[in-house]
PDB file of N, CA and C in Angstrom:
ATOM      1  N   UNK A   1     166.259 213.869  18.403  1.00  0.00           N
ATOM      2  CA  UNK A   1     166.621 214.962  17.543  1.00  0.00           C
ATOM      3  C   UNK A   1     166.206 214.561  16.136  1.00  0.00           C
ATOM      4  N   UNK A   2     165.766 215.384  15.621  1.00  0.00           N
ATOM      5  CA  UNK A   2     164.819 215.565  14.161  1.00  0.00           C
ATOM      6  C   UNK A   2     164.894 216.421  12.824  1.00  0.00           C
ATOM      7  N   UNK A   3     164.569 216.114  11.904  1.00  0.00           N
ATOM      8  CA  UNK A   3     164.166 217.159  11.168  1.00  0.00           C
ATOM      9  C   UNK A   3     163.492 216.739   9.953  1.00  0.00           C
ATOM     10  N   UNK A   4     162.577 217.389   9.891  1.00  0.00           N
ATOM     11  CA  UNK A   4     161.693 216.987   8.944  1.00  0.00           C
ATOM     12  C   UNK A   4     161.402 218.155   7.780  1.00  0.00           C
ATOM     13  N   UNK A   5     161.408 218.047   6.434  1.00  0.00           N
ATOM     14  CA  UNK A   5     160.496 218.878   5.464  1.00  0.00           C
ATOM     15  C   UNK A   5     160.168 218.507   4.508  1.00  0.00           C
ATOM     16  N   UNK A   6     159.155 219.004   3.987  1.00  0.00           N
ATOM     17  CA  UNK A   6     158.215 218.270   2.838  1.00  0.00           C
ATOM     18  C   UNK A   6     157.642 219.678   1.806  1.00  0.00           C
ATOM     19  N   UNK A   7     156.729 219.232   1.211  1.00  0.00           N
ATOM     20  CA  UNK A   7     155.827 220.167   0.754  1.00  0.00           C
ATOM     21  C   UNK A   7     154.411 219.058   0.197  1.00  0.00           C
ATOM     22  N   UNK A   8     153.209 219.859   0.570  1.00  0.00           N
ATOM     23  CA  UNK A   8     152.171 219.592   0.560  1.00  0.00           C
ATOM     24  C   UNK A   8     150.964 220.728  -0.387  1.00  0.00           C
ATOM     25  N   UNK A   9     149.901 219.966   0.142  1.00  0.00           N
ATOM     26  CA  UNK A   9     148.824 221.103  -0.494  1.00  0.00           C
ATOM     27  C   UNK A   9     149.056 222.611   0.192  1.00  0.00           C
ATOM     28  N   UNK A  10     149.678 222.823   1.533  1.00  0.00           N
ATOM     29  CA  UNK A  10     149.496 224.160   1.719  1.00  0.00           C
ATOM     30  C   UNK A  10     150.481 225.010   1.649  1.00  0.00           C
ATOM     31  N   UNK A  11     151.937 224.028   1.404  1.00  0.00           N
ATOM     32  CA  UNK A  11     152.786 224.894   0.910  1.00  0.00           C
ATOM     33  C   UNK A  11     154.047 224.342   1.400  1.00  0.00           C
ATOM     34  N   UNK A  12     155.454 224.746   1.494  1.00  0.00           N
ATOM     35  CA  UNK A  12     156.559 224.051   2.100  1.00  0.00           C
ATOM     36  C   UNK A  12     156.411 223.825   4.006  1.00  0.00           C
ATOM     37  N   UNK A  13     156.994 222.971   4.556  1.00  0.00           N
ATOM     38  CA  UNK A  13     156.679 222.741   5.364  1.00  0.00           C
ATOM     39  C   UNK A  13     158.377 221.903   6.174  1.00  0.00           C
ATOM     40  N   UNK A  14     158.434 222.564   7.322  1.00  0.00           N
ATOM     41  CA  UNK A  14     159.511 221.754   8.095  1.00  0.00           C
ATOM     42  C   UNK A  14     159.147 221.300   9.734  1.00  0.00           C
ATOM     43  N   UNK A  15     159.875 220.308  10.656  1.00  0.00           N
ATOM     44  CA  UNK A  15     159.774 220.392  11.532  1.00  0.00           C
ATOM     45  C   UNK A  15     161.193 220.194  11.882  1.00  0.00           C
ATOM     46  N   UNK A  16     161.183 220.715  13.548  1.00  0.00           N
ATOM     47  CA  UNK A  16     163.014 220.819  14.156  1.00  0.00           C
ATOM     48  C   UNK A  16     163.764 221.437  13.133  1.00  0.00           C
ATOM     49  N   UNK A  17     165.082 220.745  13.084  1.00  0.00           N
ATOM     50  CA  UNK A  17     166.221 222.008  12.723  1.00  0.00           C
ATOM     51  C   UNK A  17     167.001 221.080  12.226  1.00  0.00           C
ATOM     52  N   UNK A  18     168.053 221.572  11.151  1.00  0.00           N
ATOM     53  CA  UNK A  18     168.854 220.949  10.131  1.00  0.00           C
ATOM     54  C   UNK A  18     170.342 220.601  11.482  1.00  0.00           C
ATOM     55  N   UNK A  19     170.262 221.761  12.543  1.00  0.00           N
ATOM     56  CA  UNK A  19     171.397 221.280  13.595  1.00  0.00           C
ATOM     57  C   UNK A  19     170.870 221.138  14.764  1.00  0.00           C
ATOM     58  N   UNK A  20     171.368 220.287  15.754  1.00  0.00           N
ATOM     59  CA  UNK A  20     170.594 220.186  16.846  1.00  0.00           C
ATOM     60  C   UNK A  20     171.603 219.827  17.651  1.00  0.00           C
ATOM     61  N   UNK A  21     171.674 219.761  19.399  1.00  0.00           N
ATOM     62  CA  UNK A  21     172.493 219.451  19.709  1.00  0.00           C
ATOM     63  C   UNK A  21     171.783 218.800  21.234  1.00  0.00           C
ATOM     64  N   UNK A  22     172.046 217.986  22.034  1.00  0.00           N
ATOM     65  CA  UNK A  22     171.473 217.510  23.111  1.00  0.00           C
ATOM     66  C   UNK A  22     173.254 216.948  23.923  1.00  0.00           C
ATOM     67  N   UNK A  23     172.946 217.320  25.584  1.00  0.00           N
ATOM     68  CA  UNK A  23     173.329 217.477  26.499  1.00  0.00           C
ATOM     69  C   UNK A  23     172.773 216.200  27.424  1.00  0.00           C
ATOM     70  N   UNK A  24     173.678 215.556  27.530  1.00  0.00           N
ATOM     71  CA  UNK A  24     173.741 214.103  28.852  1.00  0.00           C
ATOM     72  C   UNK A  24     174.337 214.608  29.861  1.00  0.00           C
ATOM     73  N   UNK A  25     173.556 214.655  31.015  1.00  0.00           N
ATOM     74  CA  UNK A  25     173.906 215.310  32.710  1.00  0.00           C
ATOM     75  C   UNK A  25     175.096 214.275  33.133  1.00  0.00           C
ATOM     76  N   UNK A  26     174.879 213.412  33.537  1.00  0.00           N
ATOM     77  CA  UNK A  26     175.237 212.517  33.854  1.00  0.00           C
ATOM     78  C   UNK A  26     175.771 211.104  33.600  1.00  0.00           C
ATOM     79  N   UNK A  27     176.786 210.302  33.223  1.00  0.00           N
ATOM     80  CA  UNK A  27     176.651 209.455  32.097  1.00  0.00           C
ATOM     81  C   UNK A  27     178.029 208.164  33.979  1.00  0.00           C
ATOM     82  N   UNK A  28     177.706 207.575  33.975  1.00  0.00           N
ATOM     83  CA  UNK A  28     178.450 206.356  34.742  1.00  0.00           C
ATOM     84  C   UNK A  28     179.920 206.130  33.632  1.00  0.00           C
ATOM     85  N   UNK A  29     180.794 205.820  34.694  1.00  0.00           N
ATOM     86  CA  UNK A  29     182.200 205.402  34.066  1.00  0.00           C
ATOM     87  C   UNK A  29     181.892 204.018  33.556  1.00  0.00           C
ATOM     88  N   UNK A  30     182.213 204.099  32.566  1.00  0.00           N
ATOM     89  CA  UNK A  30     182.635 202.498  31.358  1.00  0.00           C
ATOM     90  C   UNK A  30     182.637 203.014  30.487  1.00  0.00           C
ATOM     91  N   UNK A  31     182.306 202.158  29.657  1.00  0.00           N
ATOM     92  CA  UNK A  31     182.651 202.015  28.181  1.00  0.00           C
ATOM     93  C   UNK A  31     180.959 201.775  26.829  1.00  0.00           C
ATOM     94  N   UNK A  32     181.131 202.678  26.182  1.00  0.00           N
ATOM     95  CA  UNK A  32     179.578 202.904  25.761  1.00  0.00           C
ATOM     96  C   UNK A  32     179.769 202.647  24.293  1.00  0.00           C
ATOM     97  N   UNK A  33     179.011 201.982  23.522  1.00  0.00           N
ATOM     98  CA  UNK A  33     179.240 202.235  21.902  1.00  0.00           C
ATOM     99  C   UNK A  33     177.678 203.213  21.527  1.00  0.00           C
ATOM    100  N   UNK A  34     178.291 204.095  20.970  1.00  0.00           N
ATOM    101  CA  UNK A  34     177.065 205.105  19.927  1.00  0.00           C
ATOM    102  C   UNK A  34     176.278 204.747  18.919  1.00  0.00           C
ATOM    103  N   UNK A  35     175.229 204.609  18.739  1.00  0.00           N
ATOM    104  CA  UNK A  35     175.016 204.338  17.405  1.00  0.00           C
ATOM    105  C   UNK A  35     174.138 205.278  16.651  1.00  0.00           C
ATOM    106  N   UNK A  36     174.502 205.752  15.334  1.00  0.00           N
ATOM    107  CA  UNK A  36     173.794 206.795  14.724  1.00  0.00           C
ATOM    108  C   UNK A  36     173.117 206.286  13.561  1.00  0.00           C
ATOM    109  N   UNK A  37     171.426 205.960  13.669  1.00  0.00           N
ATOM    110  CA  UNK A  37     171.194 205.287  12.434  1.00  0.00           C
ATOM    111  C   UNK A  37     170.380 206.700  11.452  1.00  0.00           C
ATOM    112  N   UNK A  38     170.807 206.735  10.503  1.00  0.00           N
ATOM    113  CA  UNK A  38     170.191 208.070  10.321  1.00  0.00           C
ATOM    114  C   UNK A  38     168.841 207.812   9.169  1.00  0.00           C
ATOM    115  N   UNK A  39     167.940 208.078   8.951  1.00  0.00           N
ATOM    116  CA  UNK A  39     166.734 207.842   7.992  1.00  0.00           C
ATOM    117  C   UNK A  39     166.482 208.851   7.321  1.00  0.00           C
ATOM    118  N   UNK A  40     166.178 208.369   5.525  1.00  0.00           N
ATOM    119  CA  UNK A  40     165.957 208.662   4.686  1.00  0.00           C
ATOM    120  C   UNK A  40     164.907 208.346   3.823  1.00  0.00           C
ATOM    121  N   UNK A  41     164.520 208.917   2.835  1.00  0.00           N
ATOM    122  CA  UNK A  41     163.440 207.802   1.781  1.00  0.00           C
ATOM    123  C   UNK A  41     164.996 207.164   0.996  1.00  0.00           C
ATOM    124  N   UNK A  42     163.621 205.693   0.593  1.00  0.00           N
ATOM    125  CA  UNK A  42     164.807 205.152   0.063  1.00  0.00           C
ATOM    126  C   UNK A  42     165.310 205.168  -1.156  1.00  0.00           C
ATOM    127  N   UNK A  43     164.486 206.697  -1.716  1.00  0.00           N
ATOM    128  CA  UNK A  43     165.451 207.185  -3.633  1.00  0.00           C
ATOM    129  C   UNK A  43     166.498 208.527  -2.946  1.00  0.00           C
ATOM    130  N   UNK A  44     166.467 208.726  -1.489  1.00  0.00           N
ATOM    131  CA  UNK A  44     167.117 209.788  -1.493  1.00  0.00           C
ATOM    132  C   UNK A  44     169.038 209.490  -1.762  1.00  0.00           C
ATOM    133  N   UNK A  45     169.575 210.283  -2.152  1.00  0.00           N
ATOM    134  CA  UNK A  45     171.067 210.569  -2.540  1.00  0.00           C
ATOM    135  C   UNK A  45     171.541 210.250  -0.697  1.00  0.00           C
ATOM    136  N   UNK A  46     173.001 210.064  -0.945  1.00  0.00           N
ATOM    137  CA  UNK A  46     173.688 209.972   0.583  1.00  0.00           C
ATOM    138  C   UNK A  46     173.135 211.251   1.513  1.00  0.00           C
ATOM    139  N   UNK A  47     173.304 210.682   2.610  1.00  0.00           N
ATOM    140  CA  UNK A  47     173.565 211.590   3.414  1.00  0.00           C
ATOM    141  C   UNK A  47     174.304 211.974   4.321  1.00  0.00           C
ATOM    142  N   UNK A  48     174.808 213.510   4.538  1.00  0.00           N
ATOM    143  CA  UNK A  48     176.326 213.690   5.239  1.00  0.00           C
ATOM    144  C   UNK A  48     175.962 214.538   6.487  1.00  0.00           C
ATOM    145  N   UNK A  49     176.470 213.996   7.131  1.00  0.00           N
ATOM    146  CA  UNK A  49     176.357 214.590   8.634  1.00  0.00           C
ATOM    147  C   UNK A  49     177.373 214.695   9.703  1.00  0.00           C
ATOM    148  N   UNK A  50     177.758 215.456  10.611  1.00  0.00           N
ATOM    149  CA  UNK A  50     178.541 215.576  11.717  1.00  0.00           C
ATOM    150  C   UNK A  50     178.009 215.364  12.957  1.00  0.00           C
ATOM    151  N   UNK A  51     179.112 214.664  13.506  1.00  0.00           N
ATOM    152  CA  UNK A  51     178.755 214.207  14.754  1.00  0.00           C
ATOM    153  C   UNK A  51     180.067 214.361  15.517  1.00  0.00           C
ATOM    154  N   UNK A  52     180.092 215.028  16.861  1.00  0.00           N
ATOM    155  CA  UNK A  52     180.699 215.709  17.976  1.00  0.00           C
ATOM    156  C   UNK A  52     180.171 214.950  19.083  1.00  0.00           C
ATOM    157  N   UNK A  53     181.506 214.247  19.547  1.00  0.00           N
ATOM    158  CA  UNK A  53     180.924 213.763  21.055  1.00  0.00           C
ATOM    159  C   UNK A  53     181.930 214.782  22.274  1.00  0.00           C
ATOM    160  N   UNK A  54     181.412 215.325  23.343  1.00  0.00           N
ATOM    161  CA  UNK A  54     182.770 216.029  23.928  1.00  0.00           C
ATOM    162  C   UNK A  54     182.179 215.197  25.374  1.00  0.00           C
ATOM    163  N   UNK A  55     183.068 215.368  26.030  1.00  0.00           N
ATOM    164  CA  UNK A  55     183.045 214.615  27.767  1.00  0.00           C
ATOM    165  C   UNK A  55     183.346 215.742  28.891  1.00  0.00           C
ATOM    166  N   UNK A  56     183.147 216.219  29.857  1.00  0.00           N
ATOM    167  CA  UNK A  56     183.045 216.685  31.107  1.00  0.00           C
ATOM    168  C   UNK A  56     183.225 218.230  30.056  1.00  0.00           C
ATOM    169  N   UNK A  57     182.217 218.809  29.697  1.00  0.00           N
ATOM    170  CA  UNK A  57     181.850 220.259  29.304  1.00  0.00           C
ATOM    171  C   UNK A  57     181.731 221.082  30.536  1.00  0.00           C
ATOM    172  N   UNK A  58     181.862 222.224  30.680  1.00  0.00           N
ATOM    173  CA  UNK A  58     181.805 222.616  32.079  1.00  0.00           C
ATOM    174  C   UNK A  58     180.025 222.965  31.614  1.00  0.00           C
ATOM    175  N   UNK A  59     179.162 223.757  32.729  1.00  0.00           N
ATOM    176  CA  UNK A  59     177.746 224.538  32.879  1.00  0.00           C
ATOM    177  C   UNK A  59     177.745 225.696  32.927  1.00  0.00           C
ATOM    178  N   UNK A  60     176.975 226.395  32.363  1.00  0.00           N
ATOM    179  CA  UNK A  60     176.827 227.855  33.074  1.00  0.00           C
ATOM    180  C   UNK A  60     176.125 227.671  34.011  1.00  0.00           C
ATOM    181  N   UNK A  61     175.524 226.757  34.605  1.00  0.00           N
ATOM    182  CA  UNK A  61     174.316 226.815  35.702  1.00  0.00           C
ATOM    183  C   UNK A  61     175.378 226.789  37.096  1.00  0.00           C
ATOM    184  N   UNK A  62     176.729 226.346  36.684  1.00  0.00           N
ATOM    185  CA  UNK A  62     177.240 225.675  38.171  1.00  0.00           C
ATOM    186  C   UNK A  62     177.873 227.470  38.218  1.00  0.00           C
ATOM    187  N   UNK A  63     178.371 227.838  36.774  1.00  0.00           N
ATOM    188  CA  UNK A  63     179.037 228.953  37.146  1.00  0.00           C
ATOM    189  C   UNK A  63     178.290 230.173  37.839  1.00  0.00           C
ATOM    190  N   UNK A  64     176.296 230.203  37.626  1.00  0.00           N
ATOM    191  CA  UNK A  64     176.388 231.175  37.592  1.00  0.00           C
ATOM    192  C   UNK A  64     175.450 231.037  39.663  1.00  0.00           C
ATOM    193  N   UNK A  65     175.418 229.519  39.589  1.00  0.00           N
ATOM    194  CA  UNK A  65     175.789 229.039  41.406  1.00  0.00           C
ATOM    195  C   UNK A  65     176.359 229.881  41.990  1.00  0.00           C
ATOM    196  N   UNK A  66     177.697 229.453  41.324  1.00  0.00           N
ATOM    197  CA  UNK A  66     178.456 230.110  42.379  1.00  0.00           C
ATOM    198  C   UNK A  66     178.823 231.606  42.410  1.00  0.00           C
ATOM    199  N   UNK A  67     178.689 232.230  41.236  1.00  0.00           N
ATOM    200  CA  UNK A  67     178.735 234.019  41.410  1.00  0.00           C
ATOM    201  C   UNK A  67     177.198 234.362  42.631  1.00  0.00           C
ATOM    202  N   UNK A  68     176.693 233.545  42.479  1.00  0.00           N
ATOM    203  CA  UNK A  68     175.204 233.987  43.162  1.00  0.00           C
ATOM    204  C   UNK A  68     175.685 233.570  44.624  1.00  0.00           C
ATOM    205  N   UNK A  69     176.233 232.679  45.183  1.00  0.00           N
ATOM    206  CA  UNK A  69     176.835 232.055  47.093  1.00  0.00           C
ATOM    207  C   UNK A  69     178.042 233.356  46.868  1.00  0.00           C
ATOM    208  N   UNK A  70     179.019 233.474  46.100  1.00  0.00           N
ATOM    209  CA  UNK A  70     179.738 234.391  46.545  1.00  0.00           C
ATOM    210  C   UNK A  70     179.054 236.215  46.713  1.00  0.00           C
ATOM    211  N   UNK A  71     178.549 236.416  46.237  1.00  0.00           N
ATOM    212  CA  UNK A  71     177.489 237.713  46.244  1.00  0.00           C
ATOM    213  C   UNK A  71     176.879 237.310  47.487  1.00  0.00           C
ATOM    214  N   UNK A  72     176.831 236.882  48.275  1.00  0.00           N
ATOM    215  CA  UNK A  72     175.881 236.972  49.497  1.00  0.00           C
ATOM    216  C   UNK A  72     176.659 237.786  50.394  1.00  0.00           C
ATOM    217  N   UNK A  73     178.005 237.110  50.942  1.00  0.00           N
ATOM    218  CA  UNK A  73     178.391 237.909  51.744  1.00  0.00           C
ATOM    219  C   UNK A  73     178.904 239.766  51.833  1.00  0.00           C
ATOM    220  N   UNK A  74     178.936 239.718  50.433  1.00  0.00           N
ATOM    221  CA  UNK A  74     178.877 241.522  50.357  1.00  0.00           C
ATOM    222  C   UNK A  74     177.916 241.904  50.422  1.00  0.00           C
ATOM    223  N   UNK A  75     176.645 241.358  50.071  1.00  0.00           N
ATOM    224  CA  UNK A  75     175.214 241.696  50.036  1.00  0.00           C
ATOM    225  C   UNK A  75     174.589 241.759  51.526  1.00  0.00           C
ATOM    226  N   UNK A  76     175.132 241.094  51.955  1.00  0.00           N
ATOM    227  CA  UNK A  76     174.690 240.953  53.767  1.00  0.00           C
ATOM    228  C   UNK A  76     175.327 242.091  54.875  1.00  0.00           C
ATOM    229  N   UNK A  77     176.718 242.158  54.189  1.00  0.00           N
ATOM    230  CA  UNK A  77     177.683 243.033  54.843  1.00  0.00           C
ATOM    231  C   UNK A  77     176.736 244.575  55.044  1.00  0.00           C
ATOM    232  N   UNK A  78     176.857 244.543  53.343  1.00  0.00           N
ATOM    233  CA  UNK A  78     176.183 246.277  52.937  1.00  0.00           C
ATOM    234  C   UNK A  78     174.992 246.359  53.786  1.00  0.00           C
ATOM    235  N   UNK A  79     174.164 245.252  53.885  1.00  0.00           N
ATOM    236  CA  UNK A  79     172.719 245.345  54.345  1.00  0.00           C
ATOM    237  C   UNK A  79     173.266 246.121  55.519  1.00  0.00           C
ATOM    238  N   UNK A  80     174.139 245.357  56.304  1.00  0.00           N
ATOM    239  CA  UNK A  80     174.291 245.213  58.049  1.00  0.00           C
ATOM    240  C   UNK A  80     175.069 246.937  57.789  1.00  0.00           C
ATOM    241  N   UNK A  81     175.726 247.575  57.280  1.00  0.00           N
ATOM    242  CA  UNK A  81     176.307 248.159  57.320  1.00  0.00           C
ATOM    243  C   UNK A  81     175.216 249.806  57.295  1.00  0.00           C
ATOM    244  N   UNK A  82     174.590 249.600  56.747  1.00  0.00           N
ATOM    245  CA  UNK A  82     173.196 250.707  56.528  1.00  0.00           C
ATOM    246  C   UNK A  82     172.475 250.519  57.502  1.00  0.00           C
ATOM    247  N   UNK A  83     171.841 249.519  57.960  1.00  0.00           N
ATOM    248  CA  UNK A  83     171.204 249.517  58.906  1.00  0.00           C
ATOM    249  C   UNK A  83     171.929 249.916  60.517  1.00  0.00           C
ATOM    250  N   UNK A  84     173.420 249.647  60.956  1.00  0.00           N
ATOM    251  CA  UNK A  84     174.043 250.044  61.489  1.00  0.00           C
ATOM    252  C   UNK A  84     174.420 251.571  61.786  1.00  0.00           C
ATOM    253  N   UNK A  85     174.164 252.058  60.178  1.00  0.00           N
ATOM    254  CA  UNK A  85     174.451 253.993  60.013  1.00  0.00           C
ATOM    255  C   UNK A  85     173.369 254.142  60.429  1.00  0.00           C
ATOM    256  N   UNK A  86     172.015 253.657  60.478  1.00  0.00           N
ATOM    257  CA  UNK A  86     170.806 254.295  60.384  1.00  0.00           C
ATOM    258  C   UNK A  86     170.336 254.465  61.897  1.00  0.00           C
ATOM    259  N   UNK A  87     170.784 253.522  62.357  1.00  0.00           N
ATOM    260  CA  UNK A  87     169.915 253.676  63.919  1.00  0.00           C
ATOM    261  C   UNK A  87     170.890 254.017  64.607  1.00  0.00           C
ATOM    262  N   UNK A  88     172.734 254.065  64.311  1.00  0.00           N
ATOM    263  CA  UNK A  88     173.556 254.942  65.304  1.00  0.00           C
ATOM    264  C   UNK A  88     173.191 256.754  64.804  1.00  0.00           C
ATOM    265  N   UNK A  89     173.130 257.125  63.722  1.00  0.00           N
ATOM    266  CA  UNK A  89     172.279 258.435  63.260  1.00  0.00           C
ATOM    267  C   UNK A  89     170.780 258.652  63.602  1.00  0.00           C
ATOM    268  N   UNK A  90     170.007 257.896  64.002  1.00  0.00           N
ATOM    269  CA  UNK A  90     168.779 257.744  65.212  1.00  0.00           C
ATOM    270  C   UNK A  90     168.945 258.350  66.547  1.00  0.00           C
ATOM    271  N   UNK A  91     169.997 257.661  66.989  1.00  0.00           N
ATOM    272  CA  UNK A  91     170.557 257.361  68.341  1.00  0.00           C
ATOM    273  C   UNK A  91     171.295 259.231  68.485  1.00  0.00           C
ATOM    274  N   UNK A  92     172.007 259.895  68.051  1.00  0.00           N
ATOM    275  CA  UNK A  92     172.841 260.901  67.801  1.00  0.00           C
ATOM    276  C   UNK A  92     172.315 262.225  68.004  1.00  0.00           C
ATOM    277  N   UNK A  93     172.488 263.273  68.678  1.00  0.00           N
ATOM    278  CA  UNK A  93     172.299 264.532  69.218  1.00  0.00           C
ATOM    279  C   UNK A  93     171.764 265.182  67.459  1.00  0.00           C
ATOM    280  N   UNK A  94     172.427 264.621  66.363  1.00  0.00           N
ATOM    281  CA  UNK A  94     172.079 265.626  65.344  1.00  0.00           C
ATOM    282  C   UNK A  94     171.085 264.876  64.236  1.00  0.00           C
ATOM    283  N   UNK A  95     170.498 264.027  65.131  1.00  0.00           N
ATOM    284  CA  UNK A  95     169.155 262.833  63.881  1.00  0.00           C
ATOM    285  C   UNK A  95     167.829 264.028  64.329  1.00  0.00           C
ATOM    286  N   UNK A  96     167.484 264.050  62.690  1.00  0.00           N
ATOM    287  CA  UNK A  96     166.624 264.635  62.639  1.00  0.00           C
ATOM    288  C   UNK A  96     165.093 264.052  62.655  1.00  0.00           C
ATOM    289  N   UNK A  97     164.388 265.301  63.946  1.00  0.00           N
ATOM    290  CA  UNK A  97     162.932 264.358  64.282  1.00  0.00           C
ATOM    291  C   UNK A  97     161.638 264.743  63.661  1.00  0.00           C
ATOM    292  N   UNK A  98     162.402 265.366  62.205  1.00  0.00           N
ATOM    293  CA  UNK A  98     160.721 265.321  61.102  1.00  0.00           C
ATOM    294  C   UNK A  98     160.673 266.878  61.699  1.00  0.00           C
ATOM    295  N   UNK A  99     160.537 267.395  62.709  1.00  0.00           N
ATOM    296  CA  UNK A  99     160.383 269.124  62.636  1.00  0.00           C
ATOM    297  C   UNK A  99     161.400 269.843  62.804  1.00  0.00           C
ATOM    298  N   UNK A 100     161.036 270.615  61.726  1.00  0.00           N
ATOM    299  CA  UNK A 100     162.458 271.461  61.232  1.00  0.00           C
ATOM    300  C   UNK A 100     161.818 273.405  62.124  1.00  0.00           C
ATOM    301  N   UNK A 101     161.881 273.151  63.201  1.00  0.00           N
ATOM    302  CA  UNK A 101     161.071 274.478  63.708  1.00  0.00           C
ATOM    303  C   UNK A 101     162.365 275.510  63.758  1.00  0.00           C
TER     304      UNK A 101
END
């Protein structure tokens, strides 16, 4: 994570973003030390920054898993359920056979 800006011959100039934020999938149980070294030139004034660590965040990816496995079985039902009207209304004294004489 970065951020860069300057100005040059062609005019002001930045790269990345003044906030940024990055996501660890997976991290093993123990014990970890952080270290944040942050870089500057060396006439620049302090610099102040925030830093947020959070632990077991939930996903939208797991949430939107599982709305998608639970939607199957109504989705399958309805299927079976139309296709069921369609060929007992096939089958039936009053299914219509395309001529209307």
């Amino acid at each position: 994570m970065s951020y860069y800006f300057g100005r040059d011959s062609d005019g002001s100039w930045t790269e990345g973003g003044p906030s940024d934020s990055a996501t660890i999938p997976t991290v093993p149980a123990g014990r970890y030390y952080l270290r944040v070294e942050p870089e500057m030139d060396a006439g620049a004034s302090g610099l102040q920054y925030e830093l947020a660590v959070r632990r077991d965040v939930p996903s939208l990816s797991f949430l939107l898993i599982a709305a998608f496995l639970l939607l199957i079985p109504p989705i399958v039902t309805t299927v079976r359920a139309v296709v069921f009207t369609q060929r007992r209304w096939a089958e039936s004294d009053y299914a219509s056979s395309g001529d209307d004489d």
